[in-house]
C-alpha atoms as a PDB file:
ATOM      1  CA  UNK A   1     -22.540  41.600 -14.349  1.00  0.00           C
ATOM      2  CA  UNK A   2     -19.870  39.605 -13.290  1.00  0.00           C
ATOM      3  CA  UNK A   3     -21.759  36.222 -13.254  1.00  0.00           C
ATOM      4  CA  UNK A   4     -22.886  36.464 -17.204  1.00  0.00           C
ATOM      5  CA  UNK A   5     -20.518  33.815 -18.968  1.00  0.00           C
ATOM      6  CA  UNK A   6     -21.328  32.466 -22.499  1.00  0.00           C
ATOM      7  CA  UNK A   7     -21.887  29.117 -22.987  1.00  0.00           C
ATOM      8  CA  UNK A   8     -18.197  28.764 -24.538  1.00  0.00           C
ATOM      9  CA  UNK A   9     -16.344  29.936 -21.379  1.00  0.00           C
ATOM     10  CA  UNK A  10     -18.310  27.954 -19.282  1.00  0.00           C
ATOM     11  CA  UNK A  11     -17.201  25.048 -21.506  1.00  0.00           C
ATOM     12  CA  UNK A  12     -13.824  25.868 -21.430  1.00  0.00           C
ATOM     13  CA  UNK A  13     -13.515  25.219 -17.530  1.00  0.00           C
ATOM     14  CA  UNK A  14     -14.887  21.711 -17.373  1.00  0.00           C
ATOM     15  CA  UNK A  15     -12.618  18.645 -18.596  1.00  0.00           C
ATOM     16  CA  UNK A  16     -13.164  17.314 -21.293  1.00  0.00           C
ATOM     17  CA  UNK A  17     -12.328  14.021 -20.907  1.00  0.00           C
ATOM     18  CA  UNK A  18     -14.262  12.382 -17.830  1.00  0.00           C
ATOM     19  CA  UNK A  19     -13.314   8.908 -16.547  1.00  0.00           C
ATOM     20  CA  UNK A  20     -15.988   6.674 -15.689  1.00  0.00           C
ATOM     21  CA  UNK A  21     -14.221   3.958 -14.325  1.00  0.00           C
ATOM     22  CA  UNK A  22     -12.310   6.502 -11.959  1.00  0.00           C
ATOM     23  CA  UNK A  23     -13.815   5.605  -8.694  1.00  0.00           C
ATOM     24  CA  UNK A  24     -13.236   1.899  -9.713  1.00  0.00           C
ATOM     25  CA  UNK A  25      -9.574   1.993 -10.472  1.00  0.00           C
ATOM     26  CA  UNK A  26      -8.817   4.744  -7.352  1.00  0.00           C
ATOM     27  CA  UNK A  27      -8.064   1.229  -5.465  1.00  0.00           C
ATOM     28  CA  UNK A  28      -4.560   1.178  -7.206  1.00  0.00           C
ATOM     29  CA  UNK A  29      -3.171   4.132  -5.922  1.00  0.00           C
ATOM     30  CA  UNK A  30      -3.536   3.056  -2.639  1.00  0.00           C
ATOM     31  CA  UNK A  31      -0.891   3.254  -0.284  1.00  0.00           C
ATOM     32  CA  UNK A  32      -1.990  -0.709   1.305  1.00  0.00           C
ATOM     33  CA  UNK A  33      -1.122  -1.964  -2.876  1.00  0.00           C
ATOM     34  CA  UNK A  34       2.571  -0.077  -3.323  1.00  0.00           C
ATOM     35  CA  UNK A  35       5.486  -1.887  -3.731  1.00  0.00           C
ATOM     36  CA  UNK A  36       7.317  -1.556  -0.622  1.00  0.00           C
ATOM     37  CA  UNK A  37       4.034  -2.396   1.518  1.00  0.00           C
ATOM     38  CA  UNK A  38       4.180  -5.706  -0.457  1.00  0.00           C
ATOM     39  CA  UNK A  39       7.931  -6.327   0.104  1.00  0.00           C
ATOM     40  CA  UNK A  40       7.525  -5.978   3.534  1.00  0.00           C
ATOM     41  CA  UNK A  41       4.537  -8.361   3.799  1.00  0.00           C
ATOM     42  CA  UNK A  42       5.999 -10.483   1.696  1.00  0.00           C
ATOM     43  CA  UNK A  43       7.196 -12.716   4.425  1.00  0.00           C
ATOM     44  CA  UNK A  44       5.216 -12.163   7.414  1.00  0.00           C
ATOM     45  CA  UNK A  45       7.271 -14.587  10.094  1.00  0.00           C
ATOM     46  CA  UNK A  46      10.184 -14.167   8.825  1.00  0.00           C
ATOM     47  CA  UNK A  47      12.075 -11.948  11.262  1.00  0.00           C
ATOM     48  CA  UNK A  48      10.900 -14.231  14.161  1.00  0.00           C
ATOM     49  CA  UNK A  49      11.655 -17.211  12.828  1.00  0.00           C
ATOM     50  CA  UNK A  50      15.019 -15.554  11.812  1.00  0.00           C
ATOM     51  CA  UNK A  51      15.778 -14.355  15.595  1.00  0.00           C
ATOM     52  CA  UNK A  52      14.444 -18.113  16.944  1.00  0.00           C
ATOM     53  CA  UNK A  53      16.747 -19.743  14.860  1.00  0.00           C
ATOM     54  CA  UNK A  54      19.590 -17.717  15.615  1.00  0.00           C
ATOM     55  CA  UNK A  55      18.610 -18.378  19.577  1.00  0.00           C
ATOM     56  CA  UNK A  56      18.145 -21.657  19.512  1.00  0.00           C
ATOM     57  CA  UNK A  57      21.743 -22.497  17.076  1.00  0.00           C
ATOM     58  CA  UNK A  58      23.548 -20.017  19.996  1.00  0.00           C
ATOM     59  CA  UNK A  59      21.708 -22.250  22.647  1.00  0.00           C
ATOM     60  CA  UNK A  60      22.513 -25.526  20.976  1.00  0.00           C
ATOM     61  CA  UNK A  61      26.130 -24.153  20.642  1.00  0.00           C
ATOM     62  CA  UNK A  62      27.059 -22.865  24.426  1.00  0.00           C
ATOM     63  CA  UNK A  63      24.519 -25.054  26.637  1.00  0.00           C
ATOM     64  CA  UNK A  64      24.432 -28.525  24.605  1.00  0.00           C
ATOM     65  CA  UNK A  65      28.160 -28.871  24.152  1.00  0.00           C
ATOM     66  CA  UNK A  66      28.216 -32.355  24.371  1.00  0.00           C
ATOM     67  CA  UNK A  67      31.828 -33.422  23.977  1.00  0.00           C
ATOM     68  CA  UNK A  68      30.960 -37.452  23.969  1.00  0.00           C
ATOM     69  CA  UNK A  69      30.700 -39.105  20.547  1.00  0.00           C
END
């Protein structure tokens, strides 16, 4: 028969070692906690506030060239 194993093979397929706290670790390897999803949220405004800035010093610079004082 080709389904008769001892008790030893069938032993010898299973891990040995099981981790309980598997499931409640599995959180860590998530893609949402790596390191370059948190650099990139790191600063969440700061690309628009970056480009407003830049408008409004190139807006202050060409349109309110006030030559007075």
């Amino acid at each position: 028969m080709l389904f008769n194993k001892s008790h030893v093979e069938a032993q010898v397929k299973t891990p040995v070692y099981h981790d309980p706290w598997a499931k409640r670790e599995a959180w860590r390897k998530s893609p949402i906690f790596s390191k370059s999803s948190n650099f990139k949220t790191m600063f969440p405004g700061l690309g628009i506030a970056t480009v407003a800035f830049a408008a409004y010093c190139t807006y202050e610079h060409f349109v309110l060239n006030k030559k007075g004082h």
